[in-house]
N, C-alpha and C. Protein backbone atom coordinates (compact mmCIF):
# COMPACT_ATOMS: atom_id res chain seq x y z
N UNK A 1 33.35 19.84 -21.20
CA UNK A 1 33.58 18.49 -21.66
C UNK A 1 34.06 18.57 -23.11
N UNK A 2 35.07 17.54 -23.46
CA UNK A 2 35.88 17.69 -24.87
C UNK A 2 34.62 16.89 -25.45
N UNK A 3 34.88 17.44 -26.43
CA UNK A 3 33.60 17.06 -28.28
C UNK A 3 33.53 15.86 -28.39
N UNK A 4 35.09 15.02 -28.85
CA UNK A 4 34.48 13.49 -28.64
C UNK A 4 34.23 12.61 -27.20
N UNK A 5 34.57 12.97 -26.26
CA UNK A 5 33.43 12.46 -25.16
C UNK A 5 32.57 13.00 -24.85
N UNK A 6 32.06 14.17 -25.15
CA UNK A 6 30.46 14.22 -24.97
C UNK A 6 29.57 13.53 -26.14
N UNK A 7 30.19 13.59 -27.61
CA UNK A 7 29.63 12.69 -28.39
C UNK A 7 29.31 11.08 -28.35
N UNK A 8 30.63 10.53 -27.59
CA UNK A 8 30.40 9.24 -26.85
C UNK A 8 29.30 9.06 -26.05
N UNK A 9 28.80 10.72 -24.69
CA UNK A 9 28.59 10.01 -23.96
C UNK A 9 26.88 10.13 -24.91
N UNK A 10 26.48 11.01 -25.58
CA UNK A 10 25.29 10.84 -26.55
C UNK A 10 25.08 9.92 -26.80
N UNK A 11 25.84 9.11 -27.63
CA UNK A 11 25.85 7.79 -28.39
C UNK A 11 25.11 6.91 -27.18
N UNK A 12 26.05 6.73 -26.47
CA UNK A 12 25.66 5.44 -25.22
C UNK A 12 24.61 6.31 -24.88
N UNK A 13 23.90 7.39 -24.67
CA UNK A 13 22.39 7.52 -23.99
C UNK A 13 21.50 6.89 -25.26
N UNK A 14 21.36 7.32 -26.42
CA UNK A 14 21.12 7.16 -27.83
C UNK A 14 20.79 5.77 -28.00
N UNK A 15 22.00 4.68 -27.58
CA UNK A 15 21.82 3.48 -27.84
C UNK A 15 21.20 2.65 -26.73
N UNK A 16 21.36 3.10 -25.59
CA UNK A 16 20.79 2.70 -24.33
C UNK A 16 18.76 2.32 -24.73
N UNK A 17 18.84 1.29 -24.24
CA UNK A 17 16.97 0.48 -24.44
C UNK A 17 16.22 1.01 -23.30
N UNK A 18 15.72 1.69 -23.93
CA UNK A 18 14.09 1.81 -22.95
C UNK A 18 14.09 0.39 -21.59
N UNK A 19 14.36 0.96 -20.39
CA UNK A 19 13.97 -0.04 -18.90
C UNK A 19 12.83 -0.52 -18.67
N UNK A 20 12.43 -1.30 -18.81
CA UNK A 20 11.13 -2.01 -18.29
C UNK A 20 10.97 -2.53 -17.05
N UNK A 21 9.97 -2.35 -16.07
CA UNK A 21 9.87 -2.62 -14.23
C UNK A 21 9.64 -3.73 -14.60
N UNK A 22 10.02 -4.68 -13.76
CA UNK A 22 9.63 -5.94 -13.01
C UNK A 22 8.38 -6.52 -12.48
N UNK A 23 7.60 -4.95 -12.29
CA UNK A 23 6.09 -5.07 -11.72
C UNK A 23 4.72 -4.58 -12.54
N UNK A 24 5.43 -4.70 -13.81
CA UNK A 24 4.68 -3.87 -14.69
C UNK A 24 2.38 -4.60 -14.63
N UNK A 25 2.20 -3.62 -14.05
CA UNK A 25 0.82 -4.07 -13.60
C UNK A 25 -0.62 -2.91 -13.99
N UNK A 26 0.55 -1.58 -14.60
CA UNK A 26 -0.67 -0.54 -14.94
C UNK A 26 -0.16 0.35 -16.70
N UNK A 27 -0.79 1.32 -16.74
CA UNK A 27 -0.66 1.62 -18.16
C UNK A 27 0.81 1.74 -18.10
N UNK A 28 1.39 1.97 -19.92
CA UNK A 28 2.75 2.18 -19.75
C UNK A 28 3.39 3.47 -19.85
N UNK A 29 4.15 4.22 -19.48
CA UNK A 29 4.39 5.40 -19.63
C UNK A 29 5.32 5.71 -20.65
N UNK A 30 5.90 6.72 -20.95
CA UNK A 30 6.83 6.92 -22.02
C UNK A 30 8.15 5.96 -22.34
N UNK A 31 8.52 5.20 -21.37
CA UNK A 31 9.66 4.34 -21.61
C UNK A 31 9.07 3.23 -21.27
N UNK A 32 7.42 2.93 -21.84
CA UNK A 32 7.07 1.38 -21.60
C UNK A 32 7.04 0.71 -20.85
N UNK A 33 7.88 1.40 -19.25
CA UNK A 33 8.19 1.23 -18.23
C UNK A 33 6.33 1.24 -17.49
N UNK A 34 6.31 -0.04 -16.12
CA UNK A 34 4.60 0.09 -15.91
C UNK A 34 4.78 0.28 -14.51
N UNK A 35 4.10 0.65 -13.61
CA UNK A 35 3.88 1.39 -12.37
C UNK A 35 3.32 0.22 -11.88
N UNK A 36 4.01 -0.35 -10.09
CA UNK A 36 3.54 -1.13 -9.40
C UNK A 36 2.33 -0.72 -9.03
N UNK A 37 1.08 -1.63 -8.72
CA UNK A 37 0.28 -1.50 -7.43
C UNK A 37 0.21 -2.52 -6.49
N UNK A 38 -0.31 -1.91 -5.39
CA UNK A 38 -0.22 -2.88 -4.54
C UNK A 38 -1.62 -3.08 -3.73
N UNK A 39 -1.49 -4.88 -3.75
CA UNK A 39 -3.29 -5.26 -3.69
C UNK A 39 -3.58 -4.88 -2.18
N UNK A 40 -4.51 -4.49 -2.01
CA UNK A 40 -5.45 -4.24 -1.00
C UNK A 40 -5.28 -5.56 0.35
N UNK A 41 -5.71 -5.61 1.22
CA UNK A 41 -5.83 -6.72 2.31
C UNK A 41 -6.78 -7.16 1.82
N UNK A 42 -7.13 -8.44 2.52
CA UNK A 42 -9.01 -8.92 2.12
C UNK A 42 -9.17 -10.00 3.41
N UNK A 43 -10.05 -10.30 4.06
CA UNK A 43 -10.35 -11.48 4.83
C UNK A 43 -9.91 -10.63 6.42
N UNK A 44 -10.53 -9.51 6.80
CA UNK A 44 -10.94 -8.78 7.68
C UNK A 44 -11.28 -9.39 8.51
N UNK A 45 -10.94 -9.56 9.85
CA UNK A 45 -11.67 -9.83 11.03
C UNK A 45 -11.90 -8.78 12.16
N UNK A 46 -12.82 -8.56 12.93
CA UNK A 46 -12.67 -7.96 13.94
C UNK A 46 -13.35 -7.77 14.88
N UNK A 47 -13.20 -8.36 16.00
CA UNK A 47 -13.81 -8.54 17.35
C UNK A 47 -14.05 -7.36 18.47
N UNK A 48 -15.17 -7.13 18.73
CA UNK A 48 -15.82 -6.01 19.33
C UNK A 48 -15.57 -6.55 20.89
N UNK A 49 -15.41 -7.42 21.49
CA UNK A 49 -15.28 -7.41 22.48
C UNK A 49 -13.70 -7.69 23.41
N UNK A 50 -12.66 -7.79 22.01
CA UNK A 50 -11.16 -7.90 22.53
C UNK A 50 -10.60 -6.62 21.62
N UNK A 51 -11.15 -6.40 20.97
CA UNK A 51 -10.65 -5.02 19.95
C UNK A 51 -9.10 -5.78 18.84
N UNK A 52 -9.84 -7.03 19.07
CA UNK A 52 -8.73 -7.82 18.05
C UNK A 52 -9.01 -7.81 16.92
N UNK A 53 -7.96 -7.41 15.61
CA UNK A 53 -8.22 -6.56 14.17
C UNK A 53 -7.34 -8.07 13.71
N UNK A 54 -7.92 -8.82 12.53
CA UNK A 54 -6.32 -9.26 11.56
C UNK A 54 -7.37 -9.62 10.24
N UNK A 55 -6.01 -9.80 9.67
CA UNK A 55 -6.45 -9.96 7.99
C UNK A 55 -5.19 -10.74 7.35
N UNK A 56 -5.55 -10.72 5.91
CA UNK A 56 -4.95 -11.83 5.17
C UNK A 56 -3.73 -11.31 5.07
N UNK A 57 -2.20 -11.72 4.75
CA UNK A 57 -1.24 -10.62 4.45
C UNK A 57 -1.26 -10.61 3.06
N UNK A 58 -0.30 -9.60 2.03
CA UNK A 58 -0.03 -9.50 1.06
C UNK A 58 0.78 -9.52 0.83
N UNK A 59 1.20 -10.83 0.05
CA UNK A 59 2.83 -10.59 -0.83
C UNK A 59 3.56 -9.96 -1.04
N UNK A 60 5.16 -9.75 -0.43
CA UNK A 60 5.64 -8.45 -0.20
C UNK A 60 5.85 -7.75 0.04
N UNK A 61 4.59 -7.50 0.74
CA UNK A 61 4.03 -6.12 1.69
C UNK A 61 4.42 -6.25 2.90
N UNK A 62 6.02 -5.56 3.14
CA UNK A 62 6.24 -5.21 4.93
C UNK A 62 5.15 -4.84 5.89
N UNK A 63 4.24 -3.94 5.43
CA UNK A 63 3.59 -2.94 6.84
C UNK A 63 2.49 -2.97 5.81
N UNK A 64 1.19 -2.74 7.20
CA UNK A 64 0.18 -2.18 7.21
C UNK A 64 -0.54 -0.96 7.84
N UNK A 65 -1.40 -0.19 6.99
CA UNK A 65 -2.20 0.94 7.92
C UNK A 65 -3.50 0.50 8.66
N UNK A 66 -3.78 0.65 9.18
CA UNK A 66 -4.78 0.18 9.95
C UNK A 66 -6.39 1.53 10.88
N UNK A 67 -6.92 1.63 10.31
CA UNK A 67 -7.75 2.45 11.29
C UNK A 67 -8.93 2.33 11.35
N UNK A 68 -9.47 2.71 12.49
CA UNK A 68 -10.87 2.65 13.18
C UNK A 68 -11.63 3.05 13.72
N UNK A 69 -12.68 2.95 13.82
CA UNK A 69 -14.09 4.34 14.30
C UNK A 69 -14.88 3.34 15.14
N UNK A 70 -15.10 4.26 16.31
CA UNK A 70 -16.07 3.62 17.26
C UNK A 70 -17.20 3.86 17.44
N UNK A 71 -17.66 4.37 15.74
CA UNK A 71 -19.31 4.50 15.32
C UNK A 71 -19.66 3.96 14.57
N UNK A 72 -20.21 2.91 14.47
CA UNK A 72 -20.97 2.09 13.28
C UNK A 72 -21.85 2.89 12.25
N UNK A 73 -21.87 3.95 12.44
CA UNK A 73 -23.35 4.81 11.27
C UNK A 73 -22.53 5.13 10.10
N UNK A 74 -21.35 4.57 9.69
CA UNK A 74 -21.06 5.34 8.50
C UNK A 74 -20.81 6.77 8.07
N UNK A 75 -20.05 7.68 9.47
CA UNK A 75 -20.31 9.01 9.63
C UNK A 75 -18.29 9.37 9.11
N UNK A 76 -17.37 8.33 8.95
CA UNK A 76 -16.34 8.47 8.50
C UNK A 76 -15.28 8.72 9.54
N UNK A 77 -15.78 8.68 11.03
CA UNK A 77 -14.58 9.18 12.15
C UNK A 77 -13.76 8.16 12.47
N UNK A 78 -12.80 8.49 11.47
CA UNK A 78 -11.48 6.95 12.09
C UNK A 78 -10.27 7.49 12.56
N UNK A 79 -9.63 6.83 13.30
CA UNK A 79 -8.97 7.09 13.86
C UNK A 79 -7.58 7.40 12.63
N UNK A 80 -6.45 8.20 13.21
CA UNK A 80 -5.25 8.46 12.56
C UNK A 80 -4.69 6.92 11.92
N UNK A 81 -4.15 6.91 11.17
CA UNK A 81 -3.50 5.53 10.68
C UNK A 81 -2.02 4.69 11.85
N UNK A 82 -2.59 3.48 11.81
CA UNK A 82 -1.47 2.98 12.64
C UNK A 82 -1.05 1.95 12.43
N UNK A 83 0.53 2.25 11.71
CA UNK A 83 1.44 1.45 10.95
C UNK A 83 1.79 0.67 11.82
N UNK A 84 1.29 -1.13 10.91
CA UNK A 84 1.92 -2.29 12.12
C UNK A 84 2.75 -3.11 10.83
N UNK A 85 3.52 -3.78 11.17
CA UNK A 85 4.29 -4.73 10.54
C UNK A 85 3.93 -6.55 10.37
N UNK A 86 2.58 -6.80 11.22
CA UNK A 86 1.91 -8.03 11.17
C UNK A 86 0.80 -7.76 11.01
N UNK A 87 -0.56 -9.18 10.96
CA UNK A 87 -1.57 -9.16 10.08
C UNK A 87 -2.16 -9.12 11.41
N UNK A 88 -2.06 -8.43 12.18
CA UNK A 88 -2.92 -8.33 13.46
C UNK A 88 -2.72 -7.30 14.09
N UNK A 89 -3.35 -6.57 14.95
CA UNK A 89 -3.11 -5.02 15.89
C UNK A 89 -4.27 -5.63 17.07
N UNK A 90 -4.35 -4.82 17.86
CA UNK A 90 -5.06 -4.89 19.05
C UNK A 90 -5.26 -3.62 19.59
N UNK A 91 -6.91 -3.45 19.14
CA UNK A 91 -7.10 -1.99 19.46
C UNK A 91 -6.89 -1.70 20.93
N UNK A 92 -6.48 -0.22 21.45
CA UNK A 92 -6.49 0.24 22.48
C UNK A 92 -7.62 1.31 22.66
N UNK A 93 -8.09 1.97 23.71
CA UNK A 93 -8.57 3.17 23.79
C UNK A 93 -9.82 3.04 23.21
N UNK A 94 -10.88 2.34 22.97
CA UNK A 94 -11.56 2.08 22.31
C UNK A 94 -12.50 1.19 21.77
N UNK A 95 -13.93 0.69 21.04
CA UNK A 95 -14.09 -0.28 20.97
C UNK A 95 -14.56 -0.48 19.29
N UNK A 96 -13.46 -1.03 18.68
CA UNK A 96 -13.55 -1.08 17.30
C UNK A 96 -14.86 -1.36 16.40
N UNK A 97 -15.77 -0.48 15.71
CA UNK A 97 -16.90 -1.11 15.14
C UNK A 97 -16.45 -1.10 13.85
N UNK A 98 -15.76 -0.40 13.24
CA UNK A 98 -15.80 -0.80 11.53
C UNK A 98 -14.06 -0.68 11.36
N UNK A 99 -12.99 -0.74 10.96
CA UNK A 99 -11.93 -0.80 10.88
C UNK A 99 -11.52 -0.37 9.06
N UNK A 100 -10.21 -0.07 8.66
CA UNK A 100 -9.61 -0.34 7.70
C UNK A 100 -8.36 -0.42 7.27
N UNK A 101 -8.42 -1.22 6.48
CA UNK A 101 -6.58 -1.41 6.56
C UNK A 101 -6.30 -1.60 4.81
N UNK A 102 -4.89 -1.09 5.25
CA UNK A 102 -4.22 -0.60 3.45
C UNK A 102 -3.20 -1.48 3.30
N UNK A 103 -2.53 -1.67 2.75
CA UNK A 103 -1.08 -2.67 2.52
C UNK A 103 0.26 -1.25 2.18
N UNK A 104 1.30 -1.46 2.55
CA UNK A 104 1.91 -0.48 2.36
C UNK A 104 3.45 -0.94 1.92
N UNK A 105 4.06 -0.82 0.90
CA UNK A 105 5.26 -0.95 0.39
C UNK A 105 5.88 -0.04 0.12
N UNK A 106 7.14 0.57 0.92
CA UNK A 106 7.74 1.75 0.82
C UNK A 106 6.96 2.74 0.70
N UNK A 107 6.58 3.14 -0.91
CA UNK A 107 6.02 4.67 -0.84
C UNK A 107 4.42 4.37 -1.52
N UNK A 108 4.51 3.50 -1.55
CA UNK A 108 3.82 2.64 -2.48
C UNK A 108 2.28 2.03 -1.90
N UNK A 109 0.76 2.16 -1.80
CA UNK A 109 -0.36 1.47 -0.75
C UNK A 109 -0.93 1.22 -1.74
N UNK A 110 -2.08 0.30 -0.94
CA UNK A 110 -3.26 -0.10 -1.45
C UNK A 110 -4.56 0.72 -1.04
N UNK A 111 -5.35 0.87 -1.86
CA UNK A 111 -6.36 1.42 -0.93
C UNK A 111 -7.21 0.60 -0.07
N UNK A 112 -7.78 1.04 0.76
CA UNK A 112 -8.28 0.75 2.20
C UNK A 112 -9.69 -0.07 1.68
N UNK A 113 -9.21 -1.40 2.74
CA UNK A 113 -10.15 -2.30 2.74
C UNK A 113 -11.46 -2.26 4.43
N UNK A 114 -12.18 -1.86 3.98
CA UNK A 114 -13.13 -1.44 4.90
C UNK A 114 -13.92 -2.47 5.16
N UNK A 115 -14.31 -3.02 7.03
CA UNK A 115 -15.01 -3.94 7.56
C UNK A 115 -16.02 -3.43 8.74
N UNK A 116 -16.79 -3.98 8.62
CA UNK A 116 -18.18 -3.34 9.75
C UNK A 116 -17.51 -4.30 10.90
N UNK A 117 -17.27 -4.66 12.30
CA UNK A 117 -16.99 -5.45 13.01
C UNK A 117 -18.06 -5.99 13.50
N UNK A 118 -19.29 -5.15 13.79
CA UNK A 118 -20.66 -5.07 14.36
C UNK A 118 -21.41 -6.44 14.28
């Protein structure tokens, strides 16, 4: 690259302003710039005798994870995560006692909102 356009293109990085997100919601990092999060579900339902799961949606939020254990003792066996696109699933294979569900934006979740169904 010739001397005065790479000096140009310096200048314009040089003069260029620090980007600031749109979602700025956590600490700021070196360009002031703030890291989305994304809120959790809340208002859990879930019926033990249709294996019917729903919850509140979240702003934004295309898809949800969803999973569930068919042991009430608090022993942690849930099932693999299963990405749905509405505020409802319908368990199969199973009879849902405690459930949890995450909110999921691109690369982006919430952590898991956990419900006893029992």
């Amino acid at each position: 690259m010739k001397r005065p356009v790479l000096a140009a293109a310096v200048l314009c990085v040089l003069a260029a302003q620090p980007a600031s997100a749109a979602w700025q919601t956590s600490a700021p990092g070196t360009a002031k710039a703030k890291a989305a999060a994304v809120t959790a579900p809340t208002g859990i339902t879930c019926a033990t005798s249709t294996g019917v799961v729903t919850w509140q949606a979240v702003g934004g939020v295309p898809n949800y994870d969803l999973r569930w254990s068919d042991k009430g003792n608090g022993d942690g066996n849930f099932t693999t995560p299963v990405r749905v696109s509405s505020t409802s699933y319908t368990v199969t294979g199973g009879t849902p006692l405690r459930v949890r569900v995450r909110a999921v934006a691109g690369s982006w979740t919430s952590s898991y909102t956990e419900q006893n169904c029992s």
